[in-house]
Protein backbone atom coordinates (compact mmCIF):
# COMPACT_ATOMS: atom_id res chain seq x y z
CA UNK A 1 2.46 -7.59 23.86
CA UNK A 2 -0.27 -7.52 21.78
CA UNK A 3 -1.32 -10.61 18.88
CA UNK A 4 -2.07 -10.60 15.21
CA UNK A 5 -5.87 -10.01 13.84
CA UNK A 6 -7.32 -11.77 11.85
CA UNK A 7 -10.19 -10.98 9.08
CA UNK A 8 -11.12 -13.62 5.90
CA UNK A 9 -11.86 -12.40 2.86
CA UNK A 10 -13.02 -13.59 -0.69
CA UNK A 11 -12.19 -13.38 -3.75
CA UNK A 12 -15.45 -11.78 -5.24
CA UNK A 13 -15.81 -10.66 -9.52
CA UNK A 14 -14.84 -7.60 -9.29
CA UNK A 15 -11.57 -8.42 -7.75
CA UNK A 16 -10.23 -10.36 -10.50
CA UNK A 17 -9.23 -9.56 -14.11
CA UNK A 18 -10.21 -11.80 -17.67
CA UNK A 19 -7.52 -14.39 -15.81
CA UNK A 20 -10.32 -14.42 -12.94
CA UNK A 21 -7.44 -14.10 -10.49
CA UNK A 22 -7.43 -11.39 -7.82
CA UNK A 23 -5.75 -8.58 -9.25
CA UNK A 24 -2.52 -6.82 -7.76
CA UNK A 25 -4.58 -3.77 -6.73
CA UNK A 26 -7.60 -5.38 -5.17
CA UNK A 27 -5.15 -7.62 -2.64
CA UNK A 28 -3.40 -4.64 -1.84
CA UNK A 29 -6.96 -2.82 -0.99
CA UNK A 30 -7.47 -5.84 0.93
CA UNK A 31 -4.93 -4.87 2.99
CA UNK A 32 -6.16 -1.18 3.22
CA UNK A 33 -9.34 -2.24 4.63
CA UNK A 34 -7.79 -5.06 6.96
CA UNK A 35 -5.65 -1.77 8.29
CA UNK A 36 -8.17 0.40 8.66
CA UNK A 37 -10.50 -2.02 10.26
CA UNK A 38 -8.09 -2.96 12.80
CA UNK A 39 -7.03 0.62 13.51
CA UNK A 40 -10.31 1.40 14.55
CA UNK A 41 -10.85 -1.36 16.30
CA UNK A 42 -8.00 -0.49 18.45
CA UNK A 43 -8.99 3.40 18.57
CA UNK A 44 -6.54 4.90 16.58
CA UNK A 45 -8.32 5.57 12.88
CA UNK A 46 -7.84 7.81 10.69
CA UNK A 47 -11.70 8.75 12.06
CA UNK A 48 -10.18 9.55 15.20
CA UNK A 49 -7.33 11.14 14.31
CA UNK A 50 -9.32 14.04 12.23
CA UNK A 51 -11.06 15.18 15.01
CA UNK A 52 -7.54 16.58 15.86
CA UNK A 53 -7.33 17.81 12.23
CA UNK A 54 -4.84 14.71 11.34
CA UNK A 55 -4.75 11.68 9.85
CA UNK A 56 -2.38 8.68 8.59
CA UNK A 57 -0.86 8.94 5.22
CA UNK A 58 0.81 6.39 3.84
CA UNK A 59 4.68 6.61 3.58
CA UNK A 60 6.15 3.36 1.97
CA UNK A 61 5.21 0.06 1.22
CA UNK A 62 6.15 -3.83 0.36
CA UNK A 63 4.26 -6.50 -0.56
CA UNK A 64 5.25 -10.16 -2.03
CA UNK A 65 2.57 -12.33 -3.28
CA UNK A 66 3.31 -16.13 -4.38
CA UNK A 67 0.41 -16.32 -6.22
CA UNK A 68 -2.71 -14.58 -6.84
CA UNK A 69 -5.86 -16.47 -5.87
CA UNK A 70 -8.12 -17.56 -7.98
CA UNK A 71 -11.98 -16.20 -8.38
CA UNK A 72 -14.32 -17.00 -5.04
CA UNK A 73 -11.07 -18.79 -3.10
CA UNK A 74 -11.50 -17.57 0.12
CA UNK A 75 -8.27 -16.47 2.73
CA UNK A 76 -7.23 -14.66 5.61
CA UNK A 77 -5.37 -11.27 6.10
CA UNK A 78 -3.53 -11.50 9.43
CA UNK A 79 -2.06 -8.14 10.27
CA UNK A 80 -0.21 -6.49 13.55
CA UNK A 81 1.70 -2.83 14.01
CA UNK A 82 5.37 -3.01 15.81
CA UNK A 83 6.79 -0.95 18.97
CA UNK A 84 7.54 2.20 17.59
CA UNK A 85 11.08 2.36 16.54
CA UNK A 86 10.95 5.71 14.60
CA UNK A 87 9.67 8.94 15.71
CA UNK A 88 7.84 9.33 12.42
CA UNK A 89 6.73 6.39 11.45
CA UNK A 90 4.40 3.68 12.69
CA UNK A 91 5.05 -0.31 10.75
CA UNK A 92 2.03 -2.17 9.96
CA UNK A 93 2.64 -5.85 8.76
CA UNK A 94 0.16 -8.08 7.05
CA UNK A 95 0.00 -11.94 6.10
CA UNK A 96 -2.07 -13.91 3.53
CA UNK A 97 -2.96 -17.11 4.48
CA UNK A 98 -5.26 -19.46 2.29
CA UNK A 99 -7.91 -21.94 3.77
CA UNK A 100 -5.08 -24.96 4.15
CA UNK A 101 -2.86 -22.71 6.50
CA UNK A 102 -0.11 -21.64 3.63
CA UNK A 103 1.34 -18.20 3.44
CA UNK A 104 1.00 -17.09 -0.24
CA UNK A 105 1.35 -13.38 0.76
CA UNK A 106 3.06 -10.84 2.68
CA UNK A 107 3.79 -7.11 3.23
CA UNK A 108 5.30 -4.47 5.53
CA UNK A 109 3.70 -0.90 5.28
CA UNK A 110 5.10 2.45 7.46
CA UNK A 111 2.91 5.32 7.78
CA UNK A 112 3.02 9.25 9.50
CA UNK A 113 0.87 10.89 11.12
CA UNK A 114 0.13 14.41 9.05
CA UNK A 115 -0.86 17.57 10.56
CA UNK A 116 -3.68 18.75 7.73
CA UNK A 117 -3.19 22.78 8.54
CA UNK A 118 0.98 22.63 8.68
CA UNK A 119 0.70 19.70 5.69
CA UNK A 120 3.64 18.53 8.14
CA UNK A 121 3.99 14.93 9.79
CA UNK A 122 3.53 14.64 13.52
CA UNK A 123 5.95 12.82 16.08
CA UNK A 124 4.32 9.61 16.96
CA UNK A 125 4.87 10.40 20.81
CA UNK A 126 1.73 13.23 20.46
CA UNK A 127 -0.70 10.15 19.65
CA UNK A 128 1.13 7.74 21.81
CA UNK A 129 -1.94 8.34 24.39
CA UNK A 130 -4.65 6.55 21.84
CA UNK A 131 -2.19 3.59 21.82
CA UNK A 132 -3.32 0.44 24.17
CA UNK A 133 0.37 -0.36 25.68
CA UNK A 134 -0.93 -3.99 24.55
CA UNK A 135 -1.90 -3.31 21.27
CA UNK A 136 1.56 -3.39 19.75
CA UNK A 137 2.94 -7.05 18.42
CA UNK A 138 6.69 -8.01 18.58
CA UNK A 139 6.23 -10.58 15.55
CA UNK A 140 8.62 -9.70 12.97
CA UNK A 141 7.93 -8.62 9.73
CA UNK A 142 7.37 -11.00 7.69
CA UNK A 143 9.59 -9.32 4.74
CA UNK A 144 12.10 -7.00 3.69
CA UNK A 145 11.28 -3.25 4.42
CA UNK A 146 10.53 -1.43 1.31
CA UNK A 147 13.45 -0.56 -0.65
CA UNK A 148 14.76 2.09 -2.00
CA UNK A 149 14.26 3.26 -5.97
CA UNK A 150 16.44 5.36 -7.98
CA UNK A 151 17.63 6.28 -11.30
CA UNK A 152 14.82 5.48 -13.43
CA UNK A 153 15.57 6.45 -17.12
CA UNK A 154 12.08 6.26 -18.75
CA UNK A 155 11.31 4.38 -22.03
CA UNK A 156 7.53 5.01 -21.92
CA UNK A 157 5.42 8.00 -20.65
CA UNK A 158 1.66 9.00 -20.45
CA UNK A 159 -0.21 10.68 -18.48
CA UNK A 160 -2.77 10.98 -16.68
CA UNK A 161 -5.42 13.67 -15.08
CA UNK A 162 -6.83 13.86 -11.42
CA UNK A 163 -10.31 12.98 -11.75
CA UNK A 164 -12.81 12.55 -8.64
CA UNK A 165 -12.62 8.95 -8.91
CA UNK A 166 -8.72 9.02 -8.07
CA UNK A 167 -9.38 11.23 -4.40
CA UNK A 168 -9.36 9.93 -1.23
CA UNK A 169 -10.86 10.60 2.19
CA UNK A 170 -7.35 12.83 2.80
CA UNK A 171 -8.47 14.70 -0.68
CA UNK A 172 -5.14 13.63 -2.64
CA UNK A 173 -4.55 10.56 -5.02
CA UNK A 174 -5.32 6.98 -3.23
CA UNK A 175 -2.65 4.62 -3.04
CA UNK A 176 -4.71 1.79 -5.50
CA UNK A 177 -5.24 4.32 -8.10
CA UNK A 178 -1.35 4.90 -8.60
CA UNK A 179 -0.72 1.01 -8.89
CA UNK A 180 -3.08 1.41 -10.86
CA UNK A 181 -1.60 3.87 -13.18
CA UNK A 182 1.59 1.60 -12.99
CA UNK A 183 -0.20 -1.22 -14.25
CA UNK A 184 -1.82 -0.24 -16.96
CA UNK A 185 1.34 0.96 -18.18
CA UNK A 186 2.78 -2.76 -18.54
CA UNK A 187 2.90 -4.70 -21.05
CA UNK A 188 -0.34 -7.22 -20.89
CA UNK A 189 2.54 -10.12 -20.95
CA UNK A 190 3.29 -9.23 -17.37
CA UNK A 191 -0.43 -9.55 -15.88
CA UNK A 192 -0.99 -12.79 -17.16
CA UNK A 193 1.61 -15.10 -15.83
CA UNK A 194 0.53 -15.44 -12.23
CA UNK A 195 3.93 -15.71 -11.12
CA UNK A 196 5.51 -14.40 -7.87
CA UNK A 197 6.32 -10.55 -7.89
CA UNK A 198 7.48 -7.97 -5.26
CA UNK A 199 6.17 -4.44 -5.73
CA UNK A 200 7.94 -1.39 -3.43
CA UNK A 201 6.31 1.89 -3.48
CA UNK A 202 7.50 5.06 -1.96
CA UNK A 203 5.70 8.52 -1.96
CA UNK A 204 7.31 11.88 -1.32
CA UNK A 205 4.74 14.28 -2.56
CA UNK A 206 1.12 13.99 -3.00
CA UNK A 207 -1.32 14.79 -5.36
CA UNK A 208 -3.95 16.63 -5.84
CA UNK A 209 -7.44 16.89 -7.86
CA UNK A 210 -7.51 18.58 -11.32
CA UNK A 211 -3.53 18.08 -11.57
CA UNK A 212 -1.97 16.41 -14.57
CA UNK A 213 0.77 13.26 -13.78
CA UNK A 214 3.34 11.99 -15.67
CA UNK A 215 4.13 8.05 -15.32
CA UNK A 216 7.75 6.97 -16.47
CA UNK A 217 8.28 3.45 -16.94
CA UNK A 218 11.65 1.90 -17.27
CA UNK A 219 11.95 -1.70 -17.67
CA UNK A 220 15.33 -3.12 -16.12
CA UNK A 221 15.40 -7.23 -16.80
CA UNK A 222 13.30 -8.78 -14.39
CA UNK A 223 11.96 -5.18 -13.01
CA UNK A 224 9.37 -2.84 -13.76
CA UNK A 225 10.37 0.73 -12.69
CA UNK A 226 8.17 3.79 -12.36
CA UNK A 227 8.49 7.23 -11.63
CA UNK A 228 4.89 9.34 -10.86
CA UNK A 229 5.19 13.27 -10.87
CA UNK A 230 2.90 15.73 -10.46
CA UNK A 231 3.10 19.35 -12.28
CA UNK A 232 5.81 20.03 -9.50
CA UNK A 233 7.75 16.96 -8.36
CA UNK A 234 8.07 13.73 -7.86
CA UNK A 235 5.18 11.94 -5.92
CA UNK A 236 6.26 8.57 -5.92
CA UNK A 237 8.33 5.64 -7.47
CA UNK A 238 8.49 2.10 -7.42
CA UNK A 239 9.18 -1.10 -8.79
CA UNK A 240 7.77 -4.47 -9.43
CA UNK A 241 10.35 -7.67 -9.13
CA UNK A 242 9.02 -10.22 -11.35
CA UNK A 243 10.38 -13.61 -10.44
């Protein structure tokens, strides 16, 4: 079986806020780019998959941080896919380790393969050929799988319009723009505390340029809920565990 990868990072000044420690978004498009690196190191991009008019799209994803590092503090993002055990979807795992060795970080992300004519996901067995039999790790992940988030009675809504700036490669919303959108929903109280937090994020539609979303926030004790919707449905939810 295959072994984790490893790539370092740092903590540069445009990945931290006026607390000049990383920010939620920028460690989670750390991981983005540690995914998409490795991919393609291991010949199965998104690069490669469009010359057969697909790509990956994210489905779900978890991610616990300890802490948030601090402003140049360098670390490593370790990071390894599973055997498939799903016919859809494909588990990436990633860890964060700082310069002494310590895990301060963690997450478990699942993503499908989408067909970009039939806007349909595609059974993992028709890209099984791309796959080096030794690329896949048996390591565990090093978390709970994302959960699942329901019921969300909103006490705060805004909203917020498609702009260029919010458009991936696939040509719909990118994944740090909606934690974005969550965030800057919160209360400033919550940002500042560098304590541990869990955020889960699920998507089920996606969206698209020039369309106008709707983020409901519901705070429940401890946890931040949110509810994104396009003009049609729901595109995602989630919910951020403060603890």
């Amino acid at each position: 079986m295959g072994q984790k990868a490893k790539y370092n990072f740092t903590v540069l000044t445009e990945n931290v806020d006026f607390t000049l420690h990383a920010t939620i978004e920028s460690l989670c498009s750390n991981m983005f780019a540690v995914a998409g690196t490795d991919a393609r190191k291991n010949g199965i991009s998104a690069d490669t998959l469009m010359q057969q008019g697909r790509s990956w799209v994210l489905s779900r994803m978890s991610v616990e941080f300890d802490r948030m590092p601090e402003q140049f503090e360098q670390f490593d993002i370790a990071t390894w896919i599973n055997p498939h055990t799903s016919r859809l979807l494909s588990t990436r795992n990633f860890e964060l380790i700082d310069t002494e060795g310590k895990q301060f970080g963690r997450g478990v992300s699942q993503w499908c393969v989408i067909d970009f004519e039939k806007r349909m996901p595609v059974s993992l067995e028709e890209i099984e050929p791309l796959i080096d039999p030794a690329y896949p790790c048996d390591e565990p992940s090093p978390c709970d799988t994302p959960r699942k988030i329901r019921g969300i009675v909103p006490t705060v809504t805004r909203q917020h319009k498609v702009m260029y700036s919010d458009i991936d490669f696939n040509r719909h919303v990118n994944t740090m723009r909606y934690i974005r959108m969550m965030l800057n929903t919160l209360p400033i109280e919550y940002l500042t505390d560098n304590r541990p937090l869990r955020l889960d994020i699920h998507f089920a539609n996606e969206c698209k340029l020039g369309q106008t979303l709707t983020i409901n926030y519901e705070q429940r004790e401890n946890v931040s809920m949110f509810e994104i919707r396009n003009e049609n449905a729901v595109a995602c939810t989630a919910a951020i565990e403060w603890k």
